[in-house]
Protein backbone atom coordinates (compact mmCIF):
# COMPACT_ATOMS: atom_id res chain seq x y z
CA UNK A 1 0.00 0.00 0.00
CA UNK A 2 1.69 3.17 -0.84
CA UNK A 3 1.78 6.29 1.44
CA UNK A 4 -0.76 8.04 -0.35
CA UNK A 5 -3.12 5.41 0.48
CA UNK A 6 -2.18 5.05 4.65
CA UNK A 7 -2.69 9.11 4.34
CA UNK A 8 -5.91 8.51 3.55
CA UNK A 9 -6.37 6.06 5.95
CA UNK A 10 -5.73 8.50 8.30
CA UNK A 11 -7.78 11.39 7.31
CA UNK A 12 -9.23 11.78 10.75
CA UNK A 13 -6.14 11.27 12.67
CA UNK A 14 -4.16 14.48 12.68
CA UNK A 15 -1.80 13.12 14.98
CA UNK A 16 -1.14 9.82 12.32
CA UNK A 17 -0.69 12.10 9.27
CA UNK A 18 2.07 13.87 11.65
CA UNK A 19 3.45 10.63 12.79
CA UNK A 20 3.46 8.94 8.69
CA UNK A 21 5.16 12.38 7.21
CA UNK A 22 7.86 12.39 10.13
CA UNK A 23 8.51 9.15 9.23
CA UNK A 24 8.87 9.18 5.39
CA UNK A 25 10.55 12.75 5.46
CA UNK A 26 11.88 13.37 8.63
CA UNK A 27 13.04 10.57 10.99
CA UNK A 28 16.50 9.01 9.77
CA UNK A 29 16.38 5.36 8.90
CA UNK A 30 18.29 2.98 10.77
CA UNK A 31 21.50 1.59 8.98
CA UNK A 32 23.78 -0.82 9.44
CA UNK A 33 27.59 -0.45 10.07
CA UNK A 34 28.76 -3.86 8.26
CA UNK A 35 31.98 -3.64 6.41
CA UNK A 36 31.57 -4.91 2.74
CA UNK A 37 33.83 -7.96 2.96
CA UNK A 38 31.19 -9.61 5.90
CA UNK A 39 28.77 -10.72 3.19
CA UNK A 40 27.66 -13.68 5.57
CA UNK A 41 26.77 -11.17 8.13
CA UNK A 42 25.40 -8.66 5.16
CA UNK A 43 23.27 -11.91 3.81
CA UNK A 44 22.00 -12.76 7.20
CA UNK A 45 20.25 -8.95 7.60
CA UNK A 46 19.04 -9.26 4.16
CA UNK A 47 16.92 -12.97 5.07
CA UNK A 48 15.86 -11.07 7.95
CA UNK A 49 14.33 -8.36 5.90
CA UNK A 50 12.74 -11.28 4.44
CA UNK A 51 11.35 -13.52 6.73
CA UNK A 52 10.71 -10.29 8.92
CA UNK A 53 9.86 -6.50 8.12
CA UNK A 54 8.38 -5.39 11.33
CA UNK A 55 11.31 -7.20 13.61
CA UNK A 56 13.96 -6.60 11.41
CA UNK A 57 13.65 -2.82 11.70
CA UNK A 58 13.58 -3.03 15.88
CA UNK A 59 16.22 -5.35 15.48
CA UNK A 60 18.48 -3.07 13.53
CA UNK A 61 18.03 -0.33 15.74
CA UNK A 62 19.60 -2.34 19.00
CA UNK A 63 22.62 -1.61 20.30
CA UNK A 64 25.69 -2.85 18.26
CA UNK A 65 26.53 -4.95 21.49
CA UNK A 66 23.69 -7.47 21.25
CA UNK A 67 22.13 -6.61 17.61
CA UNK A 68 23.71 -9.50 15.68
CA UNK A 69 23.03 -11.80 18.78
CA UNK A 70 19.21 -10.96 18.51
CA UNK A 71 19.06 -11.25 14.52
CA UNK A 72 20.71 -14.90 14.30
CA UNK A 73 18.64 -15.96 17.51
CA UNK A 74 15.62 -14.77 15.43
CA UNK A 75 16.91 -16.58 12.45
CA UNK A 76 17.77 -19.92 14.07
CA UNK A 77 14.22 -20.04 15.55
CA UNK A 78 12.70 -18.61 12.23
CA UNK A 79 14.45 -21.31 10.82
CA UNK A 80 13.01 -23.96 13.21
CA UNK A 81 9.26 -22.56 13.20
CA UNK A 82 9.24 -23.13 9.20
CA UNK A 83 10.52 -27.05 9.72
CA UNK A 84 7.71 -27.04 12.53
CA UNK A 85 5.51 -25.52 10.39
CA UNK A 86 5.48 -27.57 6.93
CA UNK A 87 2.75 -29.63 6.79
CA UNK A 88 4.56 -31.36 3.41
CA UNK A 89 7.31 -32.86 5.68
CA UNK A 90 6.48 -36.42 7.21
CA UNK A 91 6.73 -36.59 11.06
CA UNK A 92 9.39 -39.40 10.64
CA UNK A 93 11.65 -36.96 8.97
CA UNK A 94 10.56 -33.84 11.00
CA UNK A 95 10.32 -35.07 14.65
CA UNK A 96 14.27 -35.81 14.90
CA UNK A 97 14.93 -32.37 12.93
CA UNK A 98 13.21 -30.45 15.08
CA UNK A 99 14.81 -32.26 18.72
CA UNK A 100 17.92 -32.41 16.72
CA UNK A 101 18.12 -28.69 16.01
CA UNK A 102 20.19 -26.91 18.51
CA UNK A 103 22.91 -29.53 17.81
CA UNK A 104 22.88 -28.82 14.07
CA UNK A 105 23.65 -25.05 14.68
CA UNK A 106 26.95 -26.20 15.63
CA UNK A 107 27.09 -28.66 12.09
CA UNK A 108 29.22 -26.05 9.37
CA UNK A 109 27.62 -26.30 6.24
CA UNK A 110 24.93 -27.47 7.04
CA UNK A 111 21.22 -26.51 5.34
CA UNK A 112 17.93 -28.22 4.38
CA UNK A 113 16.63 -27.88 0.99
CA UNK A 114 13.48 -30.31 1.71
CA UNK A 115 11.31 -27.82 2.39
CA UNK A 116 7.45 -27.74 0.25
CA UNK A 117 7.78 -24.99 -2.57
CA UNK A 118 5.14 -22.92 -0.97
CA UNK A 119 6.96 -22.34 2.14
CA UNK A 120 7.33 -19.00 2.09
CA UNK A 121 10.21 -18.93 4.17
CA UNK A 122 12.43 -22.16 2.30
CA UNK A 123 15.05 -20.11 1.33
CA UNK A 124 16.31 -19.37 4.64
CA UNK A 125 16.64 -23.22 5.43
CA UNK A 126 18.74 -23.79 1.90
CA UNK A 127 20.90 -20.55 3.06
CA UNK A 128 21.48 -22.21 6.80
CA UNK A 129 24.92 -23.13 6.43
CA UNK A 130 25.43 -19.11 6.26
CA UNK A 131 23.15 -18.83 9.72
CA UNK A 132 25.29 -21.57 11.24
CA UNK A 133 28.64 -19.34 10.24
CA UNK A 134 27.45 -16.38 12.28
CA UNK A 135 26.26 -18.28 15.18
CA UNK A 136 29.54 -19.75 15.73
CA UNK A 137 31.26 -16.13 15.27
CA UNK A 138 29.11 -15.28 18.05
CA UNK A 139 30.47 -14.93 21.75
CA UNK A 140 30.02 -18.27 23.67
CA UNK A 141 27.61 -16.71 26.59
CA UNK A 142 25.06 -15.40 23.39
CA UNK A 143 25.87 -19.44 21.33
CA UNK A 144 24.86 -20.90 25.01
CA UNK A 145 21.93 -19.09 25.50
CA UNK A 146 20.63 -19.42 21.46
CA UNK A 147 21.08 -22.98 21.00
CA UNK A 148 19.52 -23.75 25.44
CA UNK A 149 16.13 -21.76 23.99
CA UNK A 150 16.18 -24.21 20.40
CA UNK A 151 16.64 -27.35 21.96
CA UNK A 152 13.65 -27.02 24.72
CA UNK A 153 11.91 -25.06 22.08
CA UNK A 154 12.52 -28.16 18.64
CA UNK A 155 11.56 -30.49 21.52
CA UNK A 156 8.01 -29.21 22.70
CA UNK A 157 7.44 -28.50 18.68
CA UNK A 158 8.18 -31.80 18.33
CA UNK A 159 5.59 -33.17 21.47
CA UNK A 160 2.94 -31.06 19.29
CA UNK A 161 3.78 -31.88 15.95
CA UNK A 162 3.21 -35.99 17.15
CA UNK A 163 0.55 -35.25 18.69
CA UNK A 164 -2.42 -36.77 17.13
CA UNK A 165 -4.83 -35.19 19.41
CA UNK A 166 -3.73 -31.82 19.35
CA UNK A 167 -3.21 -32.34 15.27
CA UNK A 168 -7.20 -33.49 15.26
CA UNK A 169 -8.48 -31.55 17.98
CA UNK A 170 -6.65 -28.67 18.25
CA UNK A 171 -6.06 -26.59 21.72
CA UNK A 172 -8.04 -28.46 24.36
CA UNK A 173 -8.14 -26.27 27.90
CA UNK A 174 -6.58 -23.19 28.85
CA UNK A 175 -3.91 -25.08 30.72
CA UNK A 176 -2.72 -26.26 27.03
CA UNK A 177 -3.46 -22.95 25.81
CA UNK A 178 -0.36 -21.16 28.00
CA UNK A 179 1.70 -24.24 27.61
CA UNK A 180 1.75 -24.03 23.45
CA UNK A 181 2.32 -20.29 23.62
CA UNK A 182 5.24 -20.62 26.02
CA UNK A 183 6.71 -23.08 23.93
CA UNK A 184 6.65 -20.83 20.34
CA UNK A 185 6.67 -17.31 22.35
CA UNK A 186 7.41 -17.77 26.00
CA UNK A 187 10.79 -19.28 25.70
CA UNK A 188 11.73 -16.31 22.82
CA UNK A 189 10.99 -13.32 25.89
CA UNK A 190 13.48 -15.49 28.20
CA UNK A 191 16.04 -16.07 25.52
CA UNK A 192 15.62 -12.49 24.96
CA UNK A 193 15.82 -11.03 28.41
CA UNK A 194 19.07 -13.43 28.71
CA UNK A 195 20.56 -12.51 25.85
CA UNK A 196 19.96 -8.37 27.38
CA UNK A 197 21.04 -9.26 30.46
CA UNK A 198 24.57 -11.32 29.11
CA UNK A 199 25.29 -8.53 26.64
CA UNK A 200 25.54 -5.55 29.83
CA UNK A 201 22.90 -3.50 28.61
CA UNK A 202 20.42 -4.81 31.13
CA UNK A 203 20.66 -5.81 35.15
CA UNK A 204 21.60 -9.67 35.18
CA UNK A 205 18.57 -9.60 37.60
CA UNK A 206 16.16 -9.10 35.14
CA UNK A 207 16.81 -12.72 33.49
CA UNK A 208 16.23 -14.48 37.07
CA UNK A 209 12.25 -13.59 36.89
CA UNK A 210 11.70 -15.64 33.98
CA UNK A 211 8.14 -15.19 34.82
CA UNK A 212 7.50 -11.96 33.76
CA UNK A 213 9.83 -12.59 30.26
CA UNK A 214 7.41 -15.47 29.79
CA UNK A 215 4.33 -13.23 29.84
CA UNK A 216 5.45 -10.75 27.56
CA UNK A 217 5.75 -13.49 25.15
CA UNK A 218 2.70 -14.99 25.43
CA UNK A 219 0.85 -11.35 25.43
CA UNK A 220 1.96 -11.13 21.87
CA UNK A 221 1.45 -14.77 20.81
CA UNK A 222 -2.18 -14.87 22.08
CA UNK A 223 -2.95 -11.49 20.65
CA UNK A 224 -1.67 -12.92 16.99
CA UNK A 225 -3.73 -16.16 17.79
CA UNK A 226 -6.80 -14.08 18.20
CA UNK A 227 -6.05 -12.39 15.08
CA UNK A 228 -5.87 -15.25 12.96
CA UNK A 229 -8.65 -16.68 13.72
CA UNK A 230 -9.93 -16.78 9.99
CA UNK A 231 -6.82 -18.10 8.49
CA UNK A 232 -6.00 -20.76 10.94
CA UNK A 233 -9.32 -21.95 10.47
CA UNK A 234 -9.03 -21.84 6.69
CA UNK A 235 -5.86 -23.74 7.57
CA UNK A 236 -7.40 -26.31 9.24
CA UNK A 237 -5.86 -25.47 12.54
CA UNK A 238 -7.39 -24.47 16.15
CA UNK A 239 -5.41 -23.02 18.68
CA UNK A 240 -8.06 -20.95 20.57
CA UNK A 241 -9.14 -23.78 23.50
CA UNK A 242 -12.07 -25.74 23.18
CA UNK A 243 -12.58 -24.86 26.90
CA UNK A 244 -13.30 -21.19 25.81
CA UNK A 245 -15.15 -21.77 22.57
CA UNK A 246 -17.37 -24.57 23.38
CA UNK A 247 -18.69 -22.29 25.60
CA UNK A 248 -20.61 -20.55 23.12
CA UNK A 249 -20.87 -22.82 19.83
CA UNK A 250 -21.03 -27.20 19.00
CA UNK A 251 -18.21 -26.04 16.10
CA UNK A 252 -15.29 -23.86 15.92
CA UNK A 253 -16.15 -22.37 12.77
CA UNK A 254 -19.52 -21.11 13.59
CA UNK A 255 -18.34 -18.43 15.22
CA UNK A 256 -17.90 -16.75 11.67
CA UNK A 257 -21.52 -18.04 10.76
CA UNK A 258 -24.69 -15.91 10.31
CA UNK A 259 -26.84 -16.19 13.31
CA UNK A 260 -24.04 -16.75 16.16
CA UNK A 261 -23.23 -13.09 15.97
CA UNK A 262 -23.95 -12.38 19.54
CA UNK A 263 -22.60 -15.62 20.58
CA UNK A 264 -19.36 -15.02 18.78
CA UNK A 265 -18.89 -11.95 20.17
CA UNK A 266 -19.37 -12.96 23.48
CA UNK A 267 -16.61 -15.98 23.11
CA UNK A 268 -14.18 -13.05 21.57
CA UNK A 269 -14.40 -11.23 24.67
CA UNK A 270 -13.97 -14.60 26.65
CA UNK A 271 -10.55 -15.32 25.08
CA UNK A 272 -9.20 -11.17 24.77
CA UNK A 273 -9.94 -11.53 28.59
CA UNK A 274 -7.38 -14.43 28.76
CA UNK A 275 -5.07 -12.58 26.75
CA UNK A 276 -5.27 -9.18 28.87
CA UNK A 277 -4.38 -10.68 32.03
CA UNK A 278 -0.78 -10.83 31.18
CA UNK A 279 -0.69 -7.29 30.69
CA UNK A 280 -0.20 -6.10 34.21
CA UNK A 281 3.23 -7.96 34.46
CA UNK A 282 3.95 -7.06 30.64
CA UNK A 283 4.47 -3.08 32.03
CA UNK A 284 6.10 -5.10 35.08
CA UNK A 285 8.78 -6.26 32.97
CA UNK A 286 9.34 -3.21 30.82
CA UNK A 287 8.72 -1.09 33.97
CA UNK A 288 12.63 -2.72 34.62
CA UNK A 289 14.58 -1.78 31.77
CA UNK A 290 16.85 0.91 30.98
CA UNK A 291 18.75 0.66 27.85
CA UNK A 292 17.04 3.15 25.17
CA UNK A 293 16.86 0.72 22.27
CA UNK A 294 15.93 -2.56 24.17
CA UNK A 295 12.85 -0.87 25.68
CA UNK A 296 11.83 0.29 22.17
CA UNK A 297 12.49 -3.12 21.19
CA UNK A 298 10.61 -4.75 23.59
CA UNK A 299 7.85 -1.78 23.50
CA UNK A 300 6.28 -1.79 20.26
CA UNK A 301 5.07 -4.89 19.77
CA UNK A 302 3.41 -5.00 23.28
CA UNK A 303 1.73 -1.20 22.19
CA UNK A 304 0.24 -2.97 19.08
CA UNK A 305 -0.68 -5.83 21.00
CA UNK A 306 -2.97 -4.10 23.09
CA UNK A 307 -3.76 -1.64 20.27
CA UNK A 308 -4.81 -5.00 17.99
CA UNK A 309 -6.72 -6.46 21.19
CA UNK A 310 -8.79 -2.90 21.43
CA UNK A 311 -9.95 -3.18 17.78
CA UNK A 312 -10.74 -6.61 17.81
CA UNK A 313 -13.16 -6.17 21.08
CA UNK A 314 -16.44 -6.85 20.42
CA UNK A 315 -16.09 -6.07 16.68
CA UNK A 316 -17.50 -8.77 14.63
CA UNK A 317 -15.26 -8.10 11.65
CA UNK A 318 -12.46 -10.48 13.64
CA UNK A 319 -14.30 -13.66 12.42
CA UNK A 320 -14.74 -12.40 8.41
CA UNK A 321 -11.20 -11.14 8.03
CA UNK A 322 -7.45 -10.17 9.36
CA UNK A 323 -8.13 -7.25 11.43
CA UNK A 324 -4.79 -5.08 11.61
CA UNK A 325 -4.89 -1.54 13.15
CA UNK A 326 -4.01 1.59 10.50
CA UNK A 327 -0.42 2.34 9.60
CA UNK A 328 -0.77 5.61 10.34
CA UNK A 329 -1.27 4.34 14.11
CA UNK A 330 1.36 2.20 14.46
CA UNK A 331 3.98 4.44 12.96
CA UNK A 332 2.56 6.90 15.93
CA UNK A 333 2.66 4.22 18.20
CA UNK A 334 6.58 3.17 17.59
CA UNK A 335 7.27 6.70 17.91
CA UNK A 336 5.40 7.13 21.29
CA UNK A 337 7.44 3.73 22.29
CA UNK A 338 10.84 6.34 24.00
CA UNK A 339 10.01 5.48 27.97
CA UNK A 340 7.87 3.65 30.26
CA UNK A 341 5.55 6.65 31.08
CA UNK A 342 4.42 6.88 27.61
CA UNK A 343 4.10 3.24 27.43
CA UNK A 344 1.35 3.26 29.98
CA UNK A 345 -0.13 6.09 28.74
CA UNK A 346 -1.04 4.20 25.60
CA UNK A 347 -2.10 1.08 27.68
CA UNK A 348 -4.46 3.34 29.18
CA UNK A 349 -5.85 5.28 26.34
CA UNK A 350 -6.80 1.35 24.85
CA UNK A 351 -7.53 -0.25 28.17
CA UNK A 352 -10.07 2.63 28.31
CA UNK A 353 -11.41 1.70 24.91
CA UNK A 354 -12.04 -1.70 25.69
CA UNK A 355 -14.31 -0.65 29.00
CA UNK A 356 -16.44 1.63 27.02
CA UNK A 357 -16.61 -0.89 24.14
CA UNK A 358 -17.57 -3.80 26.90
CA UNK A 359 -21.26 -5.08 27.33
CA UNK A 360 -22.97 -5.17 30.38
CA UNK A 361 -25.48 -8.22 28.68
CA UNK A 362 -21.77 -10.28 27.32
CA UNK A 363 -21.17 -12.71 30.65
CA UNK A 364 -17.97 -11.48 30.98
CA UNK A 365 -18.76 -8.16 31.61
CA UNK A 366 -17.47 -7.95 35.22
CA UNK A 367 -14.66 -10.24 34.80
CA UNK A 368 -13.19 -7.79 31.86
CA UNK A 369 -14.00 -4.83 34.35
CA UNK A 370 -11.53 -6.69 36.68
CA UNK A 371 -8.89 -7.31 34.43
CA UNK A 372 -9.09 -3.69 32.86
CA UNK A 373 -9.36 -2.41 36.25
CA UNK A 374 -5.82 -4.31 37.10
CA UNK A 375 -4.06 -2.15 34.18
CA UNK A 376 -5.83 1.18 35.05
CA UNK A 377 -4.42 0.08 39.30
CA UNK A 378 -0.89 -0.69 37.53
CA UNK A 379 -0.65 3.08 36.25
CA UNK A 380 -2.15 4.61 39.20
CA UNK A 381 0.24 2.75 41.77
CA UNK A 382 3.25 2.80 39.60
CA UNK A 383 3.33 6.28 38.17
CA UNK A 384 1.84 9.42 39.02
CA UNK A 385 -0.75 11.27 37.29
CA UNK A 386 2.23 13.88 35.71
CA UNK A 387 3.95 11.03 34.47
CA UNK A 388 1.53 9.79 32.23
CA UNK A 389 1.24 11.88 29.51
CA UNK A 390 -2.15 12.77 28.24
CA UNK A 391 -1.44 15.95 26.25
CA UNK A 392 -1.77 15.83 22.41
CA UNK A 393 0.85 14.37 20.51
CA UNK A 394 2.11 17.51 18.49
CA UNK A 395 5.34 18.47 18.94
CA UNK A 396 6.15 21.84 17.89
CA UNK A 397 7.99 20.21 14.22
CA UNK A 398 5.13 18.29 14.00
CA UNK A 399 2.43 21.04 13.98
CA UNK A 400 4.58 22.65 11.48
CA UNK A 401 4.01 19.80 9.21
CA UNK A 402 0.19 19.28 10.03
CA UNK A 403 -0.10 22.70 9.57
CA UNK A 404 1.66 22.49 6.05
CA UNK A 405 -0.38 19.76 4.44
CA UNK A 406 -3.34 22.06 5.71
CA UNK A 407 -2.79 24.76 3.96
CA UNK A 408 -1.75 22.34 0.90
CA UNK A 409 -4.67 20.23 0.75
CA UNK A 410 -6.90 23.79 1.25
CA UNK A 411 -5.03 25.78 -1.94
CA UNK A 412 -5.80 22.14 -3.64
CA UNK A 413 -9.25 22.47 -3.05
CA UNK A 414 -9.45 26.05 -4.45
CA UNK A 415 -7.66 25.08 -7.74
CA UNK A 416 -9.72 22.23 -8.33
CA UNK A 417 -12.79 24.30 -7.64
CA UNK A 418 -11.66 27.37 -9.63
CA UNK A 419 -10.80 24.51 -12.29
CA UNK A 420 -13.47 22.92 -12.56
CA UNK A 421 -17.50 23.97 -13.37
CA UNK A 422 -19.16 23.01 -10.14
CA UNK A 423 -22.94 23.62 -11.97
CA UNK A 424 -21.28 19.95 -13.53
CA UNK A 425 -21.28 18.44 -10.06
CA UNK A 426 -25.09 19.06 -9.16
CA UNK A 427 -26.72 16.04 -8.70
CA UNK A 428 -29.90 16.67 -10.90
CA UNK A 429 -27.53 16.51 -13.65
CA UNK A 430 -25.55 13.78 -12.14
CA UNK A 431 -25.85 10.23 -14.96
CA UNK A 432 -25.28 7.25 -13.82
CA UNK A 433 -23.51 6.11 -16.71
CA UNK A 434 -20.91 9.07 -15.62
CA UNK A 435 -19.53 6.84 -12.95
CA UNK A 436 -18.42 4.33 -15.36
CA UNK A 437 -16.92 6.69 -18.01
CA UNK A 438 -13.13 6.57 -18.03
């Protein structure tokens, strides 16, 4: 979609207009210091850019210190998730592959070309070998920590992938419902807040709550599970429980059917309430971190998680397509993301959202109160009313720009106006055919 388009998107947003021009014209983009001869290094930022647009540009803006740690960890477990992943690869084959995998980073030369042609991400597994050469460049403390999160992460992908149940059936109970998401998110926010915490730029005692790095990761994971709905469905897969869903429909995919509207929405708000209650300890974690760039990193995503789970609250279009908030708003959002206060401020403004979007008839009324009522306590108790901003987000540069496109799109108007016979534009002389004249 080209800017013109998100512009327009935006049209009622002032403050996203602001936030799209600063970002196309004003806000420098984030480059690389990699001398020419490190192609493998080069190669590996390019099959990030691949497999990854939205991480690949936090990624790039971390700290030189643990940047190329974080890009081959997400690589290696890119890598794994696509073996995991391809339904075209027998379980004989993939099971050992995927338990085996932490060993094989340490296997030079060493890539799989057996992946289905519509794996969108195949080319990264025949490239591995080049992976494998930056891993082992890396120091040993980042190599220990990388290869600890792939073997207990290839082994619970492989529990699931043999699974016949789970394969059939899907996500049973809640219980199974944290213990998948820890497995393909959980483990990356402790591998993460190691990797931070081994690298200097964090307090080694932020790794020894692995608690709180585990609910960070499953924040995002159930928010993109949510989301999906539609295409995992279309995929043939279900990983919202059963214990949720059966609740309020005899099939998973009546929820998108005509006539189990209310129901539907009612089970949406069911499992966004599961997915909410990690967000008290997700501004727990971030409440602890100091380094500039790994907050950012660690920031956005949460701020369009909760963002993603305020849009898709009670709003019906969840089950009939991929619901993704504007661009407009999450360029503002990632450039909101600078410290904890403003954080919270935009947990608020959407925690807020979702109360006066919640329905006193859905039966979880009160229990979303509660939960909501936990983030709007976390703000109050941990920051003060100054803190948390709530002023509009102009900056004097930016009004300066708002104020420029103003003026342009209103000396627009007038030459289009002045061009143009506006008797032609009355609608008693309006034709229909005129619509379809090009």
């Amino acid at each position: 979609m080209s800017i013109a388009s998100h512009l327009f998107q935006s049209i009622f947003h002032p403050s996203e207009i602001t936030a799209l021009i600063k970002h196309k014209f004003v806000k420098p983009k984030a480059t690389l210091k990699i001398r020419p001869e490190q192609k493998q290094k080069i190669r590996c930022y390019e099959l990030l850019d691949k497999t990854s647009r939205s991480f690949s540009s936090v990624i790039k803006e971390l700290d030189e210190g643990v940047r190329d740690a974080v890009c081959i960890f997400y690589l290696v477990l890119r890598g794994l998730d696509t073996i995991e992943d391809d339904m075209s690869i027998p379980i004989e084959k993939k099971e050992p592959l995927l338990r085996s995998f932490h060993e094989i980073l340490s296997q030079k030369g060493w890539n799989f070309t057996g992946s289905g042609p519509q794996e969108k991400d195949r080319q990264l597994l025949v490239e591995f070998n080049i992976v494998i050469d930056e891993f082992l460049s890396l120091r040993k403390e980042f190599r220990d920590i990388i290869a600890d999160i792939a073997n207990e992460m290839g082994n619970g992908m492989a529990d699931y992938a043999k699974n016949a149940a789970h394969n059939e059936y899907g996500v049973q109970t809640n219980k199974d419902f944290d213990k998948y998401c820890y497995y393909v998110a959980g483990l990356v926010g402790i591998g993460l807040t190691r990797l931070f915490a081994v690298s200097g730029l964090e307090n080694p005692e932020l790794e020894k709550d692995t608690e709180l790095s585990i609910h960070m990761g499953l924040f995002l994971q159930k928010t993109n599970i949510i989301r999906d709905y539609l295409e995992d469905l279309f995929d043939g897969r279900k990983f919202w429980p059963k214990e949720i869903w059966s609740n309020y429909v005899d099939d998973f995919s009546y929820l998108r059917e005509s006539g189990y509207e209310t129901k539907s929405l009612n089970c949406l708000s069911a499992i966004i309430l599961n997915s909410l209650n990690h967000a008290p300890e997700c501004l727990n974690y971030m409440n602890q971190l100091h380094n500039r760039t790994v907050f950012s990193f660690c920031a956005i995503p949460q701020v369009m998680a909760i963002a993603t789970l305020a849009l898709m609250f009670r709003n019906y279009d969840t089950f009939q397509k991929v619901v993704k908030i504007r661009r407009g708003e999450a360029t503002k959002l990632m450039q909101r993301c600078t410290n904890i206060y403003e954080v919270a401020s935009i947990f608020r403004e959407y925690n807020r959202i979702i109360i006066n979007k919640n329905d006193p008839k859905d039966p979880n009324f009160m229990k979303i109160s509660v939960a909501c009522g936990k983030i709007e306590k976390w703000c109050a108790t941990n920051l003060s009313a100054t803190d948390i901003c709530n002023s509009p987000y102009y900056t004097t540069q930016e009004t300066e720009i708002l104020l420029f496109v103003g003026f342009g799109l209103l000396a627009l108007t007038a030459y289009l106006l002045s061009y143009y016979n506006w008797e032609h534009f009355r609608y008693d002389e309006l034709k229909i055919s005129d619509l379809f004249d090009a």
